[in-house]
C-alpha atoms as a PDB file:
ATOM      1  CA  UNK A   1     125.937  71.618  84.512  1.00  0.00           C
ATOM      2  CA  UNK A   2     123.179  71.191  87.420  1.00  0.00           C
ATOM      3  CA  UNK A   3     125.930  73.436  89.636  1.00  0.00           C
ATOM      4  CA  UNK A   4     126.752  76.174  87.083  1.00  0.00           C
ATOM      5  CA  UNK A   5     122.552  76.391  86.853  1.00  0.00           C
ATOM      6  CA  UNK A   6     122.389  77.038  90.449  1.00  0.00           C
ATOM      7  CA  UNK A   7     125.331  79.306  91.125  1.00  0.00           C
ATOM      8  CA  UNK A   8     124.355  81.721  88.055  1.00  0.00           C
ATOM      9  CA  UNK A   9     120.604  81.425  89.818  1.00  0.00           C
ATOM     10  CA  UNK A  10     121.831  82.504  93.257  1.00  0.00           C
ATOM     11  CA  UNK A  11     124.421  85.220  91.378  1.00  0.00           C
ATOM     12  CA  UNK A  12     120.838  86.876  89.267  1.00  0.00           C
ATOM     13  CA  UNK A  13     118.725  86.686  92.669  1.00  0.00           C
ATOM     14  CA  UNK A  14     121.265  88.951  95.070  1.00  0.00           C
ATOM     15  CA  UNK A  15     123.457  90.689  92.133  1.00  0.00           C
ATOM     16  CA  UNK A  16     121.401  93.552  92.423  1.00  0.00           C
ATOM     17  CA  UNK A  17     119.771  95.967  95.218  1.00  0.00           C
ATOM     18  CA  UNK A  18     115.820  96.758  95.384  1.00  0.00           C
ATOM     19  CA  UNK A  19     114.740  99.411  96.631  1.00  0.00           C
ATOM     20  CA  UNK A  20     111.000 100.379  97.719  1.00  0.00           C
ATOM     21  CA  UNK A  21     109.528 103.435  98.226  1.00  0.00           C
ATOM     22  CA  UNK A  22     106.368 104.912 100.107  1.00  0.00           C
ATOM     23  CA  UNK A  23     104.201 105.072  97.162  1.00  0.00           C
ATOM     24  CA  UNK A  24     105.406 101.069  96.340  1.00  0.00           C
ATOM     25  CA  UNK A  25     107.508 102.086  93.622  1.00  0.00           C
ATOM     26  CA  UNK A  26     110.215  99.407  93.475  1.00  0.00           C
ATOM     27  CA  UNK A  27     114.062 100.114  91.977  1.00  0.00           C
ATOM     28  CA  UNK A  28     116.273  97.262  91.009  1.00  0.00           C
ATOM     29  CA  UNK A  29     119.399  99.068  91.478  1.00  0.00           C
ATOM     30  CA  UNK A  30     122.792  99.404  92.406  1.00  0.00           C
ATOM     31  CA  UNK A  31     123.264 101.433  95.753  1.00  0.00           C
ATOM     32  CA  UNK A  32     126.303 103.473  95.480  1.00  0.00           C
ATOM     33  CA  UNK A  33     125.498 105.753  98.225  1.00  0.00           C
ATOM     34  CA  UNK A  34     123.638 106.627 101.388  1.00  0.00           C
ATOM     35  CA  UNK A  35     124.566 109.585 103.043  1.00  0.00           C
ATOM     36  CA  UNK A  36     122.122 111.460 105.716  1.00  0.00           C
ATOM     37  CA  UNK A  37     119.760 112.807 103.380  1.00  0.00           C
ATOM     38  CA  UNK A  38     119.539 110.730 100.746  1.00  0.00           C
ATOM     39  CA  UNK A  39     120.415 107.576  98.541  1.00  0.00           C
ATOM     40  CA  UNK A  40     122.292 107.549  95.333  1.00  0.00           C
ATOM     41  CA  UNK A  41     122.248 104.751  92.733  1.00  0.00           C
ATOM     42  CA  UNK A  42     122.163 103.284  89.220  1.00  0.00           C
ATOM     43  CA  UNK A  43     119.723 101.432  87.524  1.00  0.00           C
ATOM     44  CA  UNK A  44     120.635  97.770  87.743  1.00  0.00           C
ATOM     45  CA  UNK A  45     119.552  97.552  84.002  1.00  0.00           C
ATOM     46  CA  UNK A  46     121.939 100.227  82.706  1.00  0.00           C
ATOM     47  CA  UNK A  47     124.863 100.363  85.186  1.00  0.00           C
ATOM     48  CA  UNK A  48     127.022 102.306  82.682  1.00  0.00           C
ATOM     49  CA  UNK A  49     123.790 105.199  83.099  1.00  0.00           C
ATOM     50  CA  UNK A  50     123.473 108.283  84.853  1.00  0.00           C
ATOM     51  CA  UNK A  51     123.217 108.406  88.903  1.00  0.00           C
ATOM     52  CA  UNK A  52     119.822 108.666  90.778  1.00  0.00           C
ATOM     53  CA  UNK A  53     119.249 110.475  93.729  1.00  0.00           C
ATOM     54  CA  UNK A  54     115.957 109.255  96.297  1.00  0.00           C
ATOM     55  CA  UNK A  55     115.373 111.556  99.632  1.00  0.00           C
ATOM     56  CA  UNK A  56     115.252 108.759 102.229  1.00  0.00           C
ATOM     57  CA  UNK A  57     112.078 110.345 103.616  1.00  0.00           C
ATOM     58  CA  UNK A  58     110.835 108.945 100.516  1.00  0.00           C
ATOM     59  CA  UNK A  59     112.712 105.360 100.404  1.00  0.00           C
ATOM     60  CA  UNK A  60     110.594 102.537 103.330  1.00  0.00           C
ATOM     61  CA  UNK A  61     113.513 100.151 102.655  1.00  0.00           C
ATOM     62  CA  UNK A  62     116.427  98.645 100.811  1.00  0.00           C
ATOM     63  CA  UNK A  63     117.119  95.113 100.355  1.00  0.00           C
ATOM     64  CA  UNK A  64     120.976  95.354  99.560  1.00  0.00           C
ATOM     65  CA  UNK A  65     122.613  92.347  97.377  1.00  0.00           C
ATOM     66  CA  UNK A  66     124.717  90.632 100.304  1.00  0.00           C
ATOM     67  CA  UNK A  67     120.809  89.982 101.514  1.00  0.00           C
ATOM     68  CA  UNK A  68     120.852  93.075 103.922  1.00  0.00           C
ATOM     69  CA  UNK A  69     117.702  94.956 104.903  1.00  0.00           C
ATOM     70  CA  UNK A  70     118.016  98.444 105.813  1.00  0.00           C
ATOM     71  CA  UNK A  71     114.890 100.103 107.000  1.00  0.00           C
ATOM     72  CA  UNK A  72     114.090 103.808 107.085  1.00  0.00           C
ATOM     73  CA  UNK A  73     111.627 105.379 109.878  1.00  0.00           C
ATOM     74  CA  UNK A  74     108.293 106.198 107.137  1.00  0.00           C
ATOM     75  CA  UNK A  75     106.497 108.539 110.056  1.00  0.00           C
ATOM     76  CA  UNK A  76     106.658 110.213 112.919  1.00  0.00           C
ATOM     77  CA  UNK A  77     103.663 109.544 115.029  1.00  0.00           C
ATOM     78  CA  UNK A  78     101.471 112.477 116.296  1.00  0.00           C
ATOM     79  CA  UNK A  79     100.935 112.035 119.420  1.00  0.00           C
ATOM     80  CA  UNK A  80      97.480 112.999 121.041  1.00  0.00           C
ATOM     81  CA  UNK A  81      96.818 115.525 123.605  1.00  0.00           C
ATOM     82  CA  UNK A  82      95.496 114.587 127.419  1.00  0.00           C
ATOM     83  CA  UNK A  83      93.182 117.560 126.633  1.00  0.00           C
ATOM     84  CA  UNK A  84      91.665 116.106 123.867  1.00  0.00           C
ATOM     85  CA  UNK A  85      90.930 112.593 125.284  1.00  0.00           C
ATOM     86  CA  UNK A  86      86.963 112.275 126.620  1.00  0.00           C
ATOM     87  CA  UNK A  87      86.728 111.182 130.146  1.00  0.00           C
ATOM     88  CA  UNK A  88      84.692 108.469 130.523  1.00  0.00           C
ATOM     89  CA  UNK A  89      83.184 106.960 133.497  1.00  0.00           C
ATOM     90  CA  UNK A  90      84.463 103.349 135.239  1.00  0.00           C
ATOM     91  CA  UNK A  91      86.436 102.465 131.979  1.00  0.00           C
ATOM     92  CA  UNK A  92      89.112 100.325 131.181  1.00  0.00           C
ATOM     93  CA  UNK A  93      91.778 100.826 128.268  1.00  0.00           C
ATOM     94  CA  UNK A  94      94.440  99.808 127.445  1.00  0.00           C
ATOM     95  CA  UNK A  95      97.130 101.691 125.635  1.00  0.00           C
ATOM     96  CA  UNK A  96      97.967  99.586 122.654  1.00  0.00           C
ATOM     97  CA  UNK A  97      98.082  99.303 118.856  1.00  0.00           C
ATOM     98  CA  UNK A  98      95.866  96.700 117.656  1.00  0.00           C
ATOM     99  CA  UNK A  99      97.368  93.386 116.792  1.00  0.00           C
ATOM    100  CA  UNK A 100      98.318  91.332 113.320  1.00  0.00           C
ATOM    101  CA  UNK A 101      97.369  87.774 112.388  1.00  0.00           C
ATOM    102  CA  UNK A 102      98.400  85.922 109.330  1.00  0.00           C
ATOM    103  CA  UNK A 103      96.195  84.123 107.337  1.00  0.00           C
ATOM    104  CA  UNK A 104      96.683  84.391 103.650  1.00  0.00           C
ATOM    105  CA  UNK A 105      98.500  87.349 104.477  1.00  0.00           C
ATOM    106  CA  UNK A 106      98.972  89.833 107.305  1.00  0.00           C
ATOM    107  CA  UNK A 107      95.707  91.526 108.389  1.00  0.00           C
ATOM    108  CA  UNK A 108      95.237  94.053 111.200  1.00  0.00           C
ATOM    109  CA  UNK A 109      91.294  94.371 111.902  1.00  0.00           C
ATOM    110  CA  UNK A 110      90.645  91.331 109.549  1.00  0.00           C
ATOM    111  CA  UNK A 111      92.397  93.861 106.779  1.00  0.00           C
ATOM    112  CA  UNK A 112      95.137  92.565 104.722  1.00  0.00           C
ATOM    113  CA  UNK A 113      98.322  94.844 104.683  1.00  0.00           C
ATOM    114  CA  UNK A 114     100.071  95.352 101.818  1.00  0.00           C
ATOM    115  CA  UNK A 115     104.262  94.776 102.242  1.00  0.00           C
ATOM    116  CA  UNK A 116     104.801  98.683 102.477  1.00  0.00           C
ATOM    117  CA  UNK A 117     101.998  99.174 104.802  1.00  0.00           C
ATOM    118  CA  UNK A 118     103.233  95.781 107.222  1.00  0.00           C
ATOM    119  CA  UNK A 119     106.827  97.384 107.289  1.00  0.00           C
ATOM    120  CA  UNK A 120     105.017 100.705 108.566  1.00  0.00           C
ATOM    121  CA  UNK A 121     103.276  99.174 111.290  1.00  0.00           C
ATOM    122  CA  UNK A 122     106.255  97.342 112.558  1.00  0.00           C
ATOM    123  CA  UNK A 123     108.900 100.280 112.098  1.00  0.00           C
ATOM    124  CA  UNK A 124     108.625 100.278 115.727  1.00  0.00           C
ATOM    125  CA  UNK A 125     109.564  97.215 116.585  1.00  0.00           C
ATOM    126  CA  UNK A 126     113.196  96.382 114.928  1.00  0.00           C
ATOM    127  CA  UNK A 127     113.321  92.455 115.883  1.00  0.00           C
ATOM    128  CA  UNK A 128     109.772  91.931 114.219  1.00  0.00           C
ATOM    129  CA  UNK A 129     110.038  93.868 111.094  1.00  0.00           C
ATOM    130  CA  UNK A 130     113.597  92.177 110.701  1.00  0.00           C
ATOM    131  CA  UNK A 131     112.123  88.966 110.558  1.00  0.00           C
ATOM    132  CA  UNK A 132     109.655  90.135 108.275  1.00  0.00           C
ATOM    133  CA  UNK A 133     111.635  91.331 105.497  1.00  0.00           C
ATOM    134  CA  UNK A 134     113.629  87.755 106.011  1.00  0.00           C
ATOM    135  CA  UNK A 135     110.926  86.270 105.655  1.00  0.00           C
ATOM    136  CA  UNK A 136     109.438  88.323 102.132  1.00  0.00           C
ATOM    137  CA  UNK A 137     113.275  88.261 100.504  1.00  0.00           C
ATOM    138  CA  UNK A 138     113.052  84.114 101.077  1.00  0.00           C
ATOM    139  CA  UNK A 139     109.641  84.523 100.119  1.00  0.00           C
ATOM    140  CA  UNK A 140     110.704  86.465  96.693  1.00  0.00           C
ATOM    141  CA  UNK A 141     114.140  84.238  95.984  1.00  0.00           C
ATOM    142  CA  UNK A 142     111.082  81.061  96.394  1.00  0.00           C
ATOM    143  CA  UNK A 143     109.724  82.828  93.493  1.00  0.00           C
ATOM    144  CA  UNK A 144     112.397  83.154  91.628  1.00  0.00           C
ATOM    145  CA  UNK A 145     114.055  79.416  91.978  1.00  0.00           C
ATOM    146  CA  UNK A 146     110.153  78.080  91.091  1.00  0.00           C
ATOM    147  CA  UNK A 147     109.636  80.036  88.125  1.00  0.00           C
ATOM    148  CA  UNK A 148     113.437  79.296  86.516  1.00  0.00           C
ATOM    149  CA  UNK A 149     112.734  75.340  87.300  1.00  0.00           C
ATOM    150  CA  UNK A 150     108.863  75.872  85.988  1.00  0.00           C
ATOM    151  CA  UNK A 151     110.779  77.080  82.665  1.00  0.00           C
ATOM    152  CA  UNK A 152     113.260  74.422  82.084  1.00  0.00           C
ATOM    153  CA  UNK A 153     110.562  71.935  82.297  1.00  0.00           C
ATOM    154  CA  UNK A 154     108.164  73.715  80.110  1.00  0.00           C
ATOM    155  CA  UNK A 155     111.129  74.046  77.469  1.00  0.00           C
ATOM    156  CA  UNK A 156     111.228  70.379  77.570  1.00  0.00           C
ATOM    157  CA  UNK A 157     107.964  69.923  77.501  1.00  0.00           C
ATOM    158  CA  UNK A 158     107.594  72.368  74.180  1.00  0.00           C
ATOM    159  CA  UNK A 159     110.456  70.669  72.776  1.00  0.00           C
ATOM    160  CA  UNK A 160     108.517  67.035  72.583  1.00  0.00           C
ATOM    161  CA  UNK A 161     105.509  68.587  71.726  1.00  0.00           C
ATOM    162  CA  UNK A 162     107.242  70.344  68.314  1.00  0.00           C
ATOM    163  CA  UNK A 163     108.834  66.471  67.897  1.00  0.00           C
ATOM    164  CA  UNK A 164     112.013  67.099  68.905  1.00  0.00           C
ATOM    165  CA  UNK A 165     113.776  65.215  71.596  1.00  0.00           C
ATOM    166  CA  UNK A 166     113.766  67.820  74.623  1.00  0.00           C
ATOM    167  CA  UNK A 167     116.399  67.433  77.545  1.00  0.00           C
ATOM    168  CA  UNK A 168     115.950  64.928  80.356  1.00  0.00           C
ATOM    169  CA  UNK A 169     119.068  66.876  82.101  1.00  0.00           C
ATOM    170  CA  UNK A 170     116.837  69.851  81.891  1.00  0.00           C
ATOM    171  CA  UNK A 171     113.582  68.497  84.113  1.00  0.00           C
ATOM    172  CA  UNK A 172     116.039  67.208  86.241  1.00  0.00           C
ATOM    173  CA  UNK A 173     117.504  70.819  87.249  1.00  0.00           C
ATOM    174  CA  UNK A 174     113.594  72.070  86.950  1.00  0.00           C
ATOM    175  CA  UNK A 175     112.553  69.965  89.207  1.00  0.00           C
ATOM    176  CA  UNK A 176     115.373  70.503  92.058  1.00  0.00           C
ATOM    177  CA  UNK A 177     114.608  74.186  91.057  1.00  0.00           C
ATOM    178  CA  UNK A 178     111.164  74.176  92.119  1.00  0.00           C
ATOM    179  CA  UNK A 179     111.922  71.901  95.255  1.00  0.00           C
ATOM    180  CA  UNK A 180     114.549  74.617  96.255  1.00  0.00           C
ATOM    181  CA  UNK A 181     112.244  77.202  95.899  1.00  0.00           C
ATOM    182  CA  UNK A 182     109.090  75.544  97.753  1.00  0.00           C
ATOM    183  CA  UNK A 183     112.354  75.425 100.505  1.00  0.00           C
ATOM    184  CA  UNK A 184     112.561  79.012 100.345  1.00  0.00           C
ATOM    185  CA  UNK A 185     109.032  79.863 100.375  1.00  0.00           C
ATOM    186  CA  UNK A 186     108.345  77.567 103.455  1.00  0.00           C
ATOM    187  CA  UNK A 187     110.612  79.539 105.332  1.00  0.00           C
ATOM    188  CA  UNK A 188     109.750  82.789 104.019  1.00  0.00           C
ATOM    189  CA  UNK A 189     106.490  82.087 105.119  1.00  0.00           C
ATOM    190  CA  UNK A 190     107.717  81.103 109.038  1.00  0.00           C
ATOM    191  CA  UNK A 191     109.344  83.930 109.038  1.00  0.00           C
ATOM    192  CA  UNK A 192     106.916  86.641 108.426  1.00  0.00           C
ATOM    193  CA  UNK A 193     104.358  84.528 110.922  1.00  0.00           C
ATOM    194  CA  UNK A 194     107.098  84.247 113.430  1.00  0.00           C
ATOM    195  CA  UNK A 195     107.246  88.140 112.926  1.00  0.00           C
ATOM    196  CA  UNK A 196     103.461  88.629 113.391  1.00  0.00           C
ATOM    197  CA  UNK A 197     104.002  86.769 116.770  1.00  0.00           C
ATOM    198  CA  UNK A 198     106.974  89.264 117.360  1.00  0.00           C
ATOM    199  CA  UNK A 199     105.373  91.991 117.512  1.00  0.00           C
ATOM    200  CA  UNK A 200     102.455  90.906 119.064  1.00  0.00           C
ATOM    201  CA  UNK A 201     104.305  90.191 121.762  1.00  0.00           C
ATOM    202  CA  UNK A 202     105.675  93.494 121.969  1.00  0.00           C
ATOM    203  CA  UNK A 203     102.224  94.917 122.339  1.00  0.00           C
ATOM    204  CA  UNK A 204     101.282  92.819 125.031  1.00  0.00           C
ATOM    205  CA  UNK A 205     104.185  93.870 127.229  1.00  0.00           C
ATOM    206  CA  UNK A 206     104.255  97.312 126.661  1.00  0.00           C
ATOM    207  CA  UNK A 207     100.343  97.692 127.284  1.00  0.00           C
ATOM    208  CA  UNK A 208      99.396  99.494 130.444  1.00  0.00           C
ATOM    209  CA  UNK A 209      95.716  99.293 131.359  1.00  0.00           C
ATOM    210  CA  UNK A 210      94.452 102.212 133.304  1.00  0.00           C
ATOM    211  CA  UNK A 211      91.251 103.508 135.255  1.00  0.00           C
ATOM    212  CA  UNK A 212      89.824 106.844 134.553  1.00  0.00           C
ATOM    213  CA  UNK A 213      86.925 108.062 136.784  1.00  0.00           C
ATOM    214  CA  UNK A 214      85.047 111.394 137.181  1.00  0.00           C
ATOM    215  CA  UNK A 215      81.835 112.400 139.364  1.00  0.00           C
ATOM    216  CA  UNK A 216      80.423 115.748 141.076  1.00  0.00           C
ATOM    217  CA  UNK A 217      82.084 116.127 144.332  1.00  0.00           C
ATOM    218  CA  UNK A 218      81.026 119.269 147.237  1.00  0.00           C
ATOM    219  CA  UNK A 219      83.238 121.581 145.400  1.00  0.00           C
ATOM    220  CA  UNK A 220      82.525 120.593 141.740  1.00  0.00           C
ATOM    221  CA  UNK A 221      84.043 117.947 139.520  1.00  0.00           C
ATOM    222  CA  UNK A 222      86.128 115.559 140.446  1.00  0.00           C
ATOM    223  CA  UNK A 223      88.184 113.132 137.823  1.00  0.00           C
ATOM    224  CA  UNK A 224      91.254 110.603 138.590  1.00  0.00           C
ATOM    225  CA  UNK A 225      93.216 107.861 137.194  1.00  0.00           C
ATOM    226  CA  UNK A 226      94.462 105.184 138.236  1.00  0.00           C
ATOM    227  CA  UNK A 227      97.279 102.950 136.702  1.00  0.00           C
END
């Protein structure tokens, strides 16, 4: 019985695909189509229903059933004129984005990111964002496993209450339940810092600090840089 509990657990956690949008709407469907413009589906709910069709400009990612992430690019970057940037004298920068931390969540500027906006930062960096939606689908299946076990044992629980004799079998498979889901959420939760470090990394070794320097010279102004 404990087995059959588990496998039909698993089966309702990855017998569906979600997909999430740039305005965090979230779709628990059933992908039957990605072509180069957009996705097709069905609603998971009503699978005998009509066909959907999302732009993927629109779609930040799918989470397919098999426990595959496919990520789409949310925005192209604008990139900044030389022009436009103000000299300034015997400075030091240094081109790169700013960097995450985790603590109860990821932050960027001591800001916590939502999930959509996390995935946009790192849609630049394939390894790290990767790890991160690893890390939120174990996260989410953590959830799921907790919850289901919390249930069985508050059925049992109910059921003495009312007098009746409840089901020791029951808290049993709870209680594995919940441990299998604290599993899942423990590594979730490595994952997503283990992404953080990821792409902090990445910014470290693609910055490139330069020198910028102006002053009057005999025939006017004179600016440099140097790299």
């Amino acid at each position: 019985m404990l087995a059959v509990c588990f496998i039909a657990i698993t089966c309702a956690c990855y017998a569906q695909d979600i997909i999430v949008t740039k305005d965090s709407r979230r779709y628990n469907a059933l992908v039957t189509e990605v072509n180069v413009d957009n996705v097709r589906f069905k609603m998971y709910e009503n699978q005998d229903g009509p066909v959907y069709t999302l732009p993927k400009s629109d779609i930040v990612t799918i989470i397919y059933r098999n426990g595959n992430v496919e990520t789409f690019q949310t925005s192209a970057q604008t990139a900044v004129p030389a022009a436009a940037q103000t000299p300034v004298q015997s400075a030091n920068f240094a081109q790169t984005q700013s960097a995450l931390t985790y603590k109860g969540g990821v932050r960027q500027n001591g800001v916590r990111l939502t999930p959509i906006q996390v995935r946009d930062v790192m849609s630049g960096n394939s390894e790290a964002l990767n790890m991160y939606n690893s890390g939120q689908t174990l996260g989410m299946t953590g959830m799921i496993f907790s919850g289901i076990g919390g249930g069985l044992i508050g059925w049992h629980l109910g059921s003495r209450l009312a007098g009746g004799e409840g089901n020791s079998s029951l808290v049993a498979a709870g209680a594995v339940s919940i441990g299998i889901g604290f599993g899942f959420a423990l590594v979730g939760d490595a994952n997503i810092k283990k992404s953080v470090e990821l792409y902090n990394s990445k910014l470290s070794s693609n910055s490139v600090p330069y020198h910028i320097n102006f002053g009057f010279t005999q025939t006017g102004v004179g600016f440099s840089m140097r790299f």
